[in-house]
N, C-alpha and C. Protein backbone atom coordinates (compact mmCIF):
# COMPACT_ATOMS: atom_id res chain seq x y z
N UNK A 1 5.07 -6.24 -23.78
CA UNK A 1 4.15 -5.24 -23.28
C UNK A 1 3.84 -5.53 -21.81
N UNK A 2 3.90 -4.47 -20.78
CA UNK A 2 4.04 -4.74 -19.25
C UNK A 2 1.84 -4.84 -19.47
N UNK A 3 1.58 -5.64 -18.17
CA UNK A 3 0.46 -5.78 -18.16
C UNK A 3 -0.05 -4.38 -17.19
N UNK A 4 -1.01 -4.01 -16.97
CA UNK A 4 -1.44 -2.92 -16.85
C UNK A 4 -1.49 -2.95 -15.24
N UNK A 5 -1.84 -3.76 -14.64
CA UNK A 5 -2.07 -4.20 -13.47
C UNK A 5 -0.82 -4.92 -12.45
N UNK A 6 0.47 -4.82 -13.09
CA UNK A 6 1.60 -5.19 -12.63
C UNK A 6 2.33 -3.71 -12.52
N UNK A 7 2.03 -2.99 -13.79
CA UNK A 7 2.38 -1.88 -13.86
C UNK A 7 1.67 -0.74 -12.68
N UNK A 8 0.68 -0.94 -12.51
CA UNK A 8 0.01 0.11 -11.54
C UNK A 8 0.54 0.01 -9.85
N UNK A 9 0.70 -1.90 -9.93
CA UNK A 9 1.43 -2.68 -8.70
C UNK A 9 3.07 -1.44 -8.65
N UNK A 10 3.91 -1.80 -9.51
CA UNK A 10 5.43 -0.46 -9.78
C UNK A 10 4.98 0.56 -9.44
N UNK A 11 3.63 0.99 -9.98
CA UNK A 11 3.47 2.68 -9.50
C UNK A 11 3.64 2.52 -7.58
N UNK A 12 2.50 1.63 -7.39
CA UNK A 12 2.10 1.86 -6.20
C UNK A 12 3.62 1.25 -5.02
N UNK A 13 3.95 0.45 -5.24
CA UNK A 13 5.47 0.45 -4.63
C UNK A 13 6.42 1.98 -4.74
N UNK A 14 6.69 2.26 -6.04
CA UNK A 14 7.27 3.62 -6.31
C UNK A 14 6.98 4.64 -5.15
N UNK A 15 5.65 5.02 -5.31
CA UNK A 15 5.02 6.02 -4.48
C UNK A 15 5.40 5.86 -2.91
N UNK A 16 5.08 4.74 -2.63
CA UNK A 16 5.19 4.07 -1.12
C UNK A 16 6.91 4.73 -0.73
N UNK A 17 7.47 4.22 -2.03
CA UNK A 17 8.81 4.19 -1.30
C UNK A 17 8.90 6.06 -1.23
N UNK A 18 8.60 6.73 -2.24
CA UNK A 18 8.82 8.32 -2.36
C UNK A 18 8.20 9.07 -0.93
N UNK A 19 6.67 8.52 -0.42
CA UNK A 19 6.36 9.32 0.07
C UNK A 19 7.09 8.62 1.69
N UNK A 20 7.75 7.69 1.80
CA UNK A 20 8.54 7.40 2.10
C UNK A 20 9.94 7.84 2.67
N UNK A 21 10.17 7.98 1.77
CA UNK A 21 11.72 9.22 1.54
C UNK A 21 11.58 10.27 2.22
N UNK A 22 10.60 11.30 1.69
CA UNK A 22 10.31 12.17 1.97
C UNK A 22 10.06 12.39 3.84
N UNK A 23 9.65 11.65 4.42
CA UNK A 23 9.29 11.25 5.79
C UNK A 23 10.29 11.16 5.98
N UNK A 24 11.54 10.51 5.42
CA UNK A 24 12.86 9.67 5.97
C UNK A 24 13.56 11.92 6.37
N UNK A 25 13.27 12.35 5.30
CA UNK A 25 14.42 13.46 5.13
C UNK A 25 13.99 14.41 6.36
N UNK A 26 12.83 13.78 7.33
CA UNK A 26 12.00 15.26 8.13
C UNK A 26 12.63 14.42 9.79
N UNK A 27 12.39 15.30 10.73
CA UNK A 27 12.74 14.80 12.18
C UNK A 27 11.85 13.96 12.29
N UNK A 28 12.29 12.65 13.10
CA UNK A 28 11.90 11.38 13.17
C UNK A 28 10.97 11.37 14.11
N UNK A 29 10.62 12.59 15.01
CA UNK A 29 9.33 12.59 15.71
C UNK A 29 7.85 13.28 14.31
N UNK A 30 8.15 13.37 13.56
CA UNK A 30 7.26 13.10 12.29
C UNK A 30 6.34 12.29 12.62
N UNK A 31 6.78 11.13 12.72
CA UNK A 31 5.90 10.05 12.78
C UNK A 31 4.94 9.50 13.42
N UNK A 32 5.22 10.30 14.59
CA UNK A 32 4.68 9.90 15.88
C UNK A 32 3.51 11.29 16.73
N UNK A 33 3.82 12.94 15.82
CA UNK A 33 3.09 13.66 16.18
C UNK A 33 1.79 13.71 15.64
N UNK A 34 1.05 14.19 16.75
CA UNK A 34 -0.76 13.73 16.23
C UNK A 34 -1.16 15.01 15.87
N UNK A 35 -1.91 14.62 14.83
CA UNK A 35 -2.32 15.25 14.34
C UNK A 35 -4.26 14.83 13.98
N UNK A 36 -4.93 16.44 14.17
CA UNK A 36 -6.01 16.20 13.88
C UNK A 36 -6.77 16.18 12.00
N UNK A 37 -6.40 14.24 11.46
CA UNK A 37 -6.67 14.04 10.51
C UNK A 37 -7.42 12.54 10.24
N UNK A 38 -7.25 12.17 9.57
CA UNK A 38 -7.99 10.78 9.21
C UNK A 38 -7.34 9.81 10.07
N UNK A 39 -6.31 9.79 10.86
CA UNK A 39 -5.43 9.01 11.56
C UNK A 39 -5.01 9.85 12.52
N UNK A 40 -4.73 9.43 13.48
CA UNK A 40 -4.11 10.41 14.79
C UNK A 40 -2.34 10.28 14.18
N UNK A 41 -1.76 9.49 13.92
CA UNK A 41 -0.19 10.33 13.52
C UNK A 41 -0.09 9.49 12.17
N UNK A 42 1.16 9.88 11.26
CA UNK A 42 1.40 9.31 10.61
C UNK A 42 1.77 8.03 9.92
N UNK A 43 1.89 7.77 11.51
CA UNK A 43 2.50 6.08 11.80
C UNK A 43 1.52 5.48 11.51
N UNK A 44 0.37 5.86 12.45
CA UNK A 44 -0.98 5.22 12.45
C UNK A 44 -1.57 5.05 10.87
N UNK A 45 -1.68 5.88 10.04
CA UNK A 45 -1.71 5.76 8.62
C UNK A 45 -0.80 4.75 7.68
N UNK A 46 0.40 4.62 8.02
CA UNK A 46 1.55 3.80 7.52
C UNK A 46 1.24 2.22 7.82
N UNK A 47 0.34 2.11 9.07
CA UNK A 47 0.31 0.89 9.78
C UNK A 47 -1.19 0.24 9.25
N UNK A 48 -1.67 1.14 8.95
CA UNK A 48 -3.01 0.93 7.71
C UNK A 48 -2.62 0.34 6.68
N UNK A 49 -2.16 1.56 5.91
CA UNK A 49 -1.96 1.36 4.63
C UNK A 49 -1.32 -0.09 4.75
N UNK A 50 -0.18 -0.64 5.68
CA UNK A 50 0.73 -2.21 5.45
C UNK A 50 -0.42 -3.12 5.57
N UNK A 51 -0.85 -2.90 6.54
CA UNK A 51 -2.33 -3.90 7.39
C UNK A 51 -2.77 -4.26 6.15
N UNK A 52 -3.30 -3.38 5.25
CA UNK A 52 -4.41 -3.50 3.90
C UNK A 52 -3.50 -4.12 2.70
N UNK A 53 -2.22 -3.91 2.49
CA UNK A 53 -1.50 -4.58 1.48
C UNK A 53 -1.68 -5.71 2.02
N UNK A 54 -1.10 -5.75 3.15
CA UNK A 54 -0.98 -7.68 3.35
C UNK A 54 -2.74 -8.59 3.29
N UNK A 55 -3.16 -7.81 3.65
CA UNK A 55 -4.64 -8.38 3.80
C UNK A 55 -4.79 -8.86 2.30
N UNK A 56 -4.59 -8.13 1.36
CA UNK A 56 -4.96 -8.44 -0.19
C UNK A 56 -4.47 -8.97 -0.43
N UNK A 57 -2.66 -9.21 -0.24
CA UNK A 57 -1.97 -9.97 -0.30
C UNK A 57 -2.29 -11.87 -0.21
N UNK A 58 -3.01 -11.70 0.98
CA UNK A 58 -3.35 -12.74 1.01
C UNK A 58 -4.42 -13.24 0.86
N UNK A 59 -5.38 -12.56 0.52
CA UNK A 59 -6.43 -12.79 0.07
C UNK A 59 -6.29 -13.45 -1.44
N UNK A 60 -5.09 -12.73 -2.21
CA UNK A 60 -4.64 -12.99 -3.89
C UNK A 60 -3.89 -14.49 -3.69
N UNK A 61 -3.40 -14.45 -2.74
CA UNK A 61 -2.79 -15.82 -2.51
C UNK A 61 -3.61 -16.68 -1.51
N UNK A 62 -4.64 -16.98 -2.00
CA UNK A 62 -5.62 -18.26 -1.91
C UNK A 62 -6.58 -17.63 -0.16
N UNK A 63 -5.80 -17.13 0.63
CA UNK A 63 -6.76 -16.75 2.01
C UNK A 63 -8.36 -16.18 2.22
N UNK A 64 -8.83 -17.13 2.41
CA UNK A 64 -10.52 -16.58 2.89
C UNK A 64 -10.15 -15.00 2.82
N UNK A 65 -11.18 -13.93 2.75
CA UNK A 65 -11.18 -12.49 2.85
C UNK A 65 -11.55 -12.52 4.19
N UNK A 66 -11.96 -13.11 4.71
CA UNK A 66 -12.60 -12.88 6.15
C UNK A 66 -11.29 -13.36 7.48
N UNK A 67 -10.76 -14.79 6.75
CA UNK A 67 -9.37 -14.77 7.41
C UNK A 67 -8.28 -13.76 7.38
N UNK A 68 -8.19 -13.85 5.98
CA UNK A 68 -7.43 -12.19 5.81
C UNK A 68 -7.22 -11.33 6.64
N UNK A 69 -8.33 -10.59 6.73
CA UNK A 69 -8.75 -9.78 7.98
C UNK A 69 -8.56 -9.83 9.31
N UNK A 70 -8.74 -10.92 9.68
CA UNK A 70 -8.14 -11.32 11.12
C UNK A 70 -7.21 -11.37 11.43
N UNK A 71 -6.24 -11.91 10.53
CA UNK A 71 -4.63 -12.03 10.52
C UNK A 71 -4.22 -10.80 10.19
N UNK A 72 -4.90 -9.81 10.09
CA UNK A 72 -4.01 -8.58 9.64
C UNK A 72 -5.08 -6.98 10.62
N UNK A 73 -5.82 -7.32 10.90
CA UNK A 73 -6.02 -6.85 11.95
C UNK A 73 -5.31 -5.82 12.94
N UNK A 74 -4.52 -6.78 13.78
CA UNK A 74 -3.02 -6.56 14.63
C UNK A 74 -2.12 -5.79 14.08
N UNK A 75 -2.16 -5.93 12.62
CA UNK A 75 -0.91 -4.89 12.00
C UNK A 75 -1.56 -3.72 11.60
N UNK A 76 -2.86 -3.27 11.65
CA UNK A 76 -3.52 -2.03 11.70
C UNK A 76 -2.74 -1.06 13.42
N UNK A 77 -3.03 -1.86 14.17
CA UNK A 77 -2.47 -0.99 15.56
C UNK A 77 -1.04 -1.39 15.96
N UNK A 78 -0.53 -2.24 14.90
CA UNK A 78 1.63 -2.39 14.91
C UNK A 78 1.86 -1.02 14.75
N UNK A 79 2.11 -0.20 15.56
CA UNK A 79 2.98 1.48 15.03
C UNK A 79 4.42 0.98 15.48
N UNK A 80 4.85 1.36 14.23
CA UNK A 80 6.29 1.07 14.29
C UNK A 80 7.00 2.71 14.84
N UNK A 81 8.59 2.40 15.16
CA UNK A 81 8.90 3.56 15.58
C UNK A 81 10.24 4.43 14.74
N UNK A 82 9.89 3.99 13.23
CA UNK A 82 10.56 4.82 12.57
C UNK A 82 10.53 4.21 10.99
N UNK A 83 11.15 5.46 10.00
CA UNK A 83 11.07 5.12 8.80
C UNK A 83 11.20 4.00 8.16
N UNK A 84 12.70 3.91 9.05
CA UNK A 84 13.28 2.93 8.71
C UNK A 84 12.17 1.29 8.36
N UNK A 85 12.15 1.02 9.35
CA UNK A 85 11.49 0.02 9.90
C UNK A 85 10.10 -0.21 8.48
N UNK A 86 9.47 1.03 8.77
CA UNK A 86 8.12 1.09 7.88
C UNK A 86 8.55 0.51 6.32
N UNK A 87 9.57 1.09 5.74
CA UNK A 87 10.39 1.24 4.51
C UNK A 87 10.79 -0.37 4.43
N UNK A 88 11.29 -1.18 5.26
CA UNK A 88 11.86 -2.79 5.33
C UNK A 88 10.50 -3.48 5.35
N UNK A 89 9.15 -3.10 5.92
CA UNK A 89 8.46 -4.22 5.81
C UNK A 89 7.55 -3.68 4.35
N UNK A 90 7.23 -2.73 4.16
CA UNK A 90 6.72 -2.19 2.78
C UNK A 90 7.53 -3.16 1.42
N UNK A 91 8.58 -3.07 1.78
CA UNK A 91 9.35 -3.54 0.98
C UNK A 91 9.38 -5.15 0.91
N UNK A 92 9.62 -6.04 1.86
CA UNK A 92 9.34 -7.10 1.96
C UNK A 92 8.13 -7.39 1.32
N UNK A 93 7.10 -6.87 1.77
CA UNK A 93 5.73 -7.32 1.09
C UNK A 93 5.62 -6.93 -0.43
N UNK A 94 7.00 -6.19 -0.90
CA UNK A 94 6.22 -5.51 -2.26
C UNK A 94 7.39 -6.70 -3.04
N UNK A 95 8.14 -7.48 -2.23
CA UNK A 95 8.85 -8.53 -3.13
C UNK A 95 8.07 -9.65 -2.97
N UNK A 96 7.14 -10.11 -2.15
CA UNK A 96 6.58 -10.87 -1.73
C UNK A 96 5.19 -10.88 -2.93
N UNK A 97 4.83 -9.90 -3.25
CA UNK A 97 3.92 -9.76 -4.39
C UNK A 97 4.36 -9.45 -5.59
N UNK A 98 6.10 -9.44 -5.46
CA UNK A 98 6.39 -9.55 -6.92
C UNK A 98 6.83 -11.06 -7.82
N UNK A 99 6.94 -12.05 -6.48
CA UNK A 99 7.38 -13.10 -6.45
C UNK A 99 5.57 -13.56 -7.25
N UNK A 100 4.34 -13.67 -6.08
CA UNK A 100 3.39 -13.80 -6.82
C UNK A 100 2.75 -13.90 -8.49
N UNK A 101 3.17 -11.68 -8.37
CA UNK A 101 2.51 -11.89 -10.29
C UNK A 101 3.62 -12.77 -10.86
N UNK A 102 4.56 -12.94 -10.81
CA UNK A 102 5.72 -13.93 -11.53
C UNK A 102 4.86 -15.35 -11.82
N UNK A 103 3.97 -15.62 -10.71
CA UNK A 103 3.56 -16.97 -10.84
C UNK A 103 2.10 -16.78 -11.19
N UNK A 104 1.73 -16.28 -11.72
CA UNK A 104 0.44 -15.58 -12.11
C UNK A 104 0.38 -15.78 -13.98
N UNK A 105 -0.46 -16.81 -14.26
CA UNK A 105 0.00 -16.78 -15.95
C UNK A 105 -1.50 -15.70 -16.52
N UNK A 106 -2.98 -15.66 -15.73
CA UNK A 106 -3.85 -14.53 -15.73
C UNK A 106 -4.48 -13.61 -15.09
N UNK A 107 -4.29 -12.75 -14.83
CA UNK A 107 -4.41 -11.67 -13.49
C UNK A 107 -6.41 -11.55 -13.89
N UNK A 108 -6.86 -11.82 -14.92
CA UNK A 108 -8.25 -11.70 -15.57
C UNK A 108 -9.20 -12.97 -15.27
N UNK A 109 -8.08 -13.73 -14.13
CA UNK A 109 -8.91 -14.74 -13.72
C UNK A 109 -10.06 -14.26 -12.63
N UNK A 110 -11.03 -15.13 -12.00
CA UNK A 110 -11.78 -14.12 -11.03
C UNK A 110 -11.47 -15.24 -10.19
N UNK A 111 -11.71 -14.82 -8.63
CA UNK A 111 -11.95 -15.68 -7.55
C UNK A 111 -13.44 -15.21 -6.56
N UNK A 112 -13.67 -15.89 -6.22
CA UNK A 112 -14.55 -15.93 -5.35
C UNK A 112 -14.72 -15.07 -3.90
N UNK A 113 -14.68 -14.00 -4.18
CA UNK A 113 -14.42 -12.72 -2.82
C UNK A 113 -15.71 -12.84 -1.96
N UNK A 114 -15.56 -13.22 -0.65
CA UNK A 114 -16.49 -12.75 0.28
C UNK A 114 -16.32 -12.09 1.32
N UNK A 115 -16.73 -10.63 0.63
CA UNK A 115 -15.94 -9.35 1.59
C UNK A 115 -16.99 -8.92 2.72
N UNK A 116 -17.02 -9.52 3.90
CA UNK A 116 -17.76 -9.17 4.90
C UNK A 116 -18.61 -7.82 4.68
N UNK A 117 -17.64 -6.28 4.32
CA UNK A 117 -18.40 -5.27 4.17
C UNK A 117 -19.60 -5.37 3.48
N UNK A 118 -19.58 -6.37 2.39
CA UNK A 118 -20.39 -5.73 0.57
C UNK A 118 -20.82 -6.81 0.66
N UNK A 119 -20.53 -8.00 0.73
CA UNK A 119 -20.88 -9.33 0.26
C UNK A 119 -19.75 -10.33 -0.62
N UNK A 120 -20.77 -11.06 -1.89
CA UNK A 120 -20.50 -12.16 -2.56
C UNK A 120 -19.77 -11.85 -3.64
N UNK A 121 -19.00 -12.12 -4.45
CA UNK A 121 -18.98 -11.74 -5.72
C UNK A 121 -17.43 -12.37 -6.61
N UNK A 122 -18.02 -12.47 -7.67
CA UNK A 122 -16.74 -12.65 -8.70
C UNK A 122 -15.93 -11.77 -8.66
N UNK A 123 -14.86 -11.79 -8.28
CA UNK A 123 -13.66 -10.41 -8.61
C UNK A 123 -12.27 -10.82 -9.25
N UNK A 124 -11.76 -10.48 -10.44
CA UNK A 124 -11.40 -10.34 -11.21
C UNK A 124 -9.59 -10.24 -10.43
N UNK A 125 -8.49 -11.17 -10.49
CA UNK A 125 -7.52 -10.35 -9.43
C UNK A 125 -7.14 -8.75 -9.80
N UNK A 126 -7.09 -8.79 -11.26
CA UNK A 126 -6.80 -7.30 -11.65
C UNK A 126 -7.18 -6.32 -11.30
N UNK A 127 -8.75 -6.68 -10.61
CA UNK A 127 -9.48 -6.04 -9.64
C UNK A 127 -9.27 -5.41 -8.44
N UNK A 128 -8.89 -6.75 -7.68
CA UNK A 128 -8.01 -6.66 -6.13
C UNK A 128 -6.79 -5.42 -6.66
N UNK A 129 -5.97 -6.32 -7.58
CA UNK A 129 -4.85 -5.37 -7.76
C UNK A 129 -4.83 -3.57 -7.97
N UNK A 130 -5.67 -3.51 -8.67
CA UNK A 130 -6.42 -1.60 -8.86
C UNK A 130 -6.53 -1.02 -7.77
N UNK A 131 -7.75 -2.27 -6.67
CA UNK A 131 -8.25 -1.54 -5.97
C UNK A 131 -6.99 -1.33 -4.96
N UNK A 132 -6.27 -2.23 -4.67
CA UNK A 132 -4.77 -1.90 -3.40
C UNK A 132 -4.24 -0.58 -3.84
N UNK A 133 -3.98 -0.65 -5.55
CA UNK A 133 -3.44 0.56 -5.32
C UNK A 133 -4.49 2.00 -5.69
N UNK A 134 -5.91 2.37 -5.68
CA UNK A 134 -6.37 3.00 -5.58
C UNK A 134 -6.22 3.18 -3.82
N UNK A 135 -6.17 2.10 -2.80
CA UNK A 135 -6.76 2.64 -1.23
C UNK A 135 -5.36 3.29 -1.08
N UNK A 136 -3.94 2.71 -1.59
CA UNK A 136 -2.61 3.59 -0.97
C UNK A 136 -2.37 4.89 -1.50
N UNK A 137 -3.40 5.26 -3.32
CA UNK A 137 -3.02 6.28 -3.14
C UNK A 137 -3.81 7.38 -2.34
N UNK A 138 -5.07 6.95 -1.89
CA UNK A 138 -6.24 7.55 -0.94
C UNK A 138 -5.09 8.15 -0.13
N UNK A 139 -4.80 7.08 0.77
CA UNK A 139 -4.08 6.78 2.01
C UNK A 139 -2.50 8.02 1.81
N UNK A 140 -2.09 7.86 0.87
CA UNK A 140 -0.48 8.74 0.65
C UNK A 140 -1.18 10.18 0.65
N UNK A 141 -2.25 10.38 0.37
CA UNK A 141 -3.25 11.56 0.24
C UNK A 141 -3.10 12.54 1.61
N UNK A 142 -3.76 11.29 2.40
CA UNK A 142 -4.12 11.77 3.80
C UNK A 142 -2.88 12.04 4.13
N UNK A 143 -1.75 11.37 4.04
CA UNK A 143 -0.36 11.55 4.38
C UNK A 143 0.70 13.07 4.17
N UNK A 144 0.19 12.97 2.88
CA UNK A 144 0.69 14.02 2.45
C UNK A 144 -0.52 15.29 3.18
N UNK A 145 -1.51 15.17 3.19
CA UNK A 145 -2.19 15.96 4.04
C UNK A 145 -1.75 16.43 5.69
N UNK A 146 -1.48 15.38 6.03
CA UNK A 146 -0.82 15.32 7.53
C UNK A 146 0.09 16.12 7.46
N UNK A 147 1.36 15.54 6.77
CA UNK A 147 2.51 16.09 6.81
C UNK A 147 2.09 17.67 6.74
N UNK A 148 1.29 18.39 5.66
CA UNK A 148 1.56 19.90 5.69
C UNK A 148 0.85 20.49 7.22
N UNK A 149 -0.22 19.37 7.47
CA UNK A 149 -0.91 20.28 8.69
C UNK A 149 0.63 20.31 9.77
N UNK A 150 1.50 19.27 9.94
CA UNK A 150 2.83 19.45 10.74
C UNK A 150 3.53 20.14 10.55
N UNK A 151 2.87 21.47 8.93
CA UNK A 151 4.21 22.10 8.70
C UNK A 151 5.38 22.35 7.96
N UNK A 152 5.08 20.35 7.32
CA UNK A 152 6.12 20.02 6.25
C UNK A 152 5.68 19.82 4.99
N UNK A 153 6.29 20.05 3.72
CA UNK A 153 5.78 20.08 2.27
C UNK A 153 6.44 18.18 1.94
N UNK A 154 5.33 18.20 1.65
CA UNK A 154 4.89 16.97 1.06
C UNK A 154 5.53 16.60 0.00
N UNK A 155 5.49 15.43 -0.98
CA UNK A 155 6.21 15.17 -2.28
C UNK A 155 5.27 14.72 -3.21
N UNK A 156 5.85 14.74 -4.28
CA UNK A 156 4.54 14.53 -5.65
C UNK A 156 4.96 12.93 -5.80
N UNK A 157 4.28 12.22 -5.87
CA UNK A 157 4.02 10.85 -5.89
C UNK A 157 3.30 10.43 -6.95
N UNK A 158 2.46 11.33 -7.67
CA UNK A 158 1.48 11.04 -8.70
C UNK A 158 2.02 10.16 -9.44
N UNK A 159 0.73 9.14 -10.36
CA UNK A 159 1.14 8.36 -10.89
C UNK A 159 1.65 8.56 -12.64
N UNK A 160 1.31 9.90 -12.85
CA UNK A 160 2.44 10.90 -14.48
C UNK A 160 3.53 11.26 -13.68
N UNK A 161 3.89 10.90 -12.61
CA UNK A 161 5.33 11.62 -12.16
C UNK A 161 5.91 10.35 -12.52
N UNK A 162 5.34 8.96 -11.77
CA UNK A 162 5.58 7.73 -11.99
C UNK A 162 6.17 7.46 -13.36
N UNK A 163 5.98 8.03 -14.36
CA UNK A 163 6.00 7.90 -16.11
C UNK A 163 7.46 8.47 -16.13
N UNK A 164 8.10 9.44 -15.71
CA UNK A 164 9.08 9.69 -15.93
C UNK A 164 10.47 9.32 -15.35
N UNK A 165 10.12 8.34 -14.20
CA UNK A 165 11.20 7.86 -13.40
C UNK A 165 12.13 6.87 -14.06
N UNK A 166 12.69 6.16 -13.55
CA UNK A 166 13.85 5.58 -13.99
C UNK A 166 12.92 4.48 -13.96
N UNK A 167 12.79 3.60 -14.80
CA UNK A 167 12.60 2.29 -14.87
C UNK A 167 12.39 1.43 -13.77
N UNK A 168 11.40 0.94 -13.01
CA UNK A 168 11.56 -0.02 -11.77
C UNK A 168 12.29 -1.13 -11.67
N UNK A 169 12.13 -2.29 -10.96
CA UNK A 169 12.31 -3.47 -10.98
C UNK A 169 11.34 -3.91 -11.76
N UNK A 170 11.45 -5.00 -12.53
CA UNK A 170 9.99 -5.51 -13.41
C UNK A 170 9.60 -6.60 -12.57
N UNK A 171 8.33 -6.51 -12.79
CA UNK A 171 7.97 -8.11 -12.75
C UNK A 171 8.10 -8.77 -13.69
């Protein structure tokens, strides 16, 4: 039985890579036209959304939350200058956290989060894990929002579309 929270981890890679694709199939100044939305271009959103994986990333793998942050910072304003590129480091990081749950024998363990925004608290990793992929699908939201204000139709990414795909990589 896949654990629920490894499984949501597949959705949220899946999606990344689809809404992904979809960007890949449009003119490559896509990325880079501004638009008046939650992010000035799409890049700028893409460079979020990585910023915030890795931040959790390392936060799940032992890093202060407050270090976290600092070290990932810089990759909030990294705009890369094409799909390509976005698609290789998405990807890197999503083997990089598949390598992780592998070494993970309880995701129901808690650690000790001290999230500058909120405070103190026990958090659960299964927790962290939800919440990463609740902010990317926020984030694929705005994206897919962008994209139509540019003009272009967007792709379904949902996570019941997720149910019918071909089988992922497992963890």
């Amino acid at each position: 039985m896949t654990n629920h929270s490894v499984e949501m981890f597949n959705y949220h890679t899946w999606a990344n890579q689809t809404i992904l694709g979809r960007i890949k199939e449009l003119p490559s100044s896509v990325l880079s036209q501004e638009v008046n939305s939650s992010f000035p271009t799409i890049a700028h959103a893409l460079s979020h959304l990585y910023a915030v994986d890795k931040m959790w990333y390392l936060v799940l793998t032992g890093t202060d939350m407050r270090e976290a942050l600092q070290a990932c910072i810089p990759l909030n304003e990294s705009i890369l200058y094409s799909v390509d590129e976005y698609a290789n480091i998405f990807a890197r990081l999503s083997e990089q956290f598949r390598e992780w749950f592998r070494g993970q024998a309880d995701l129901e363990q808690t650690i000790l989060l001290d999230n500058p925004f909120a405070g103190i608290r026990q958090t659960r990793l299964s927790e962290i894990v939800l919440h990463l992929v609740n902010h990317g699908t926020y984030h694929r939201g705005n994206i897919s929002t962008m994209l139509r204000q540019l003009g272009h139709a967007s792709t379904m990414n949902d996570y019941s579309l997720f149910w019918y795909q071909e089988p992922a990589v497992s963890i």
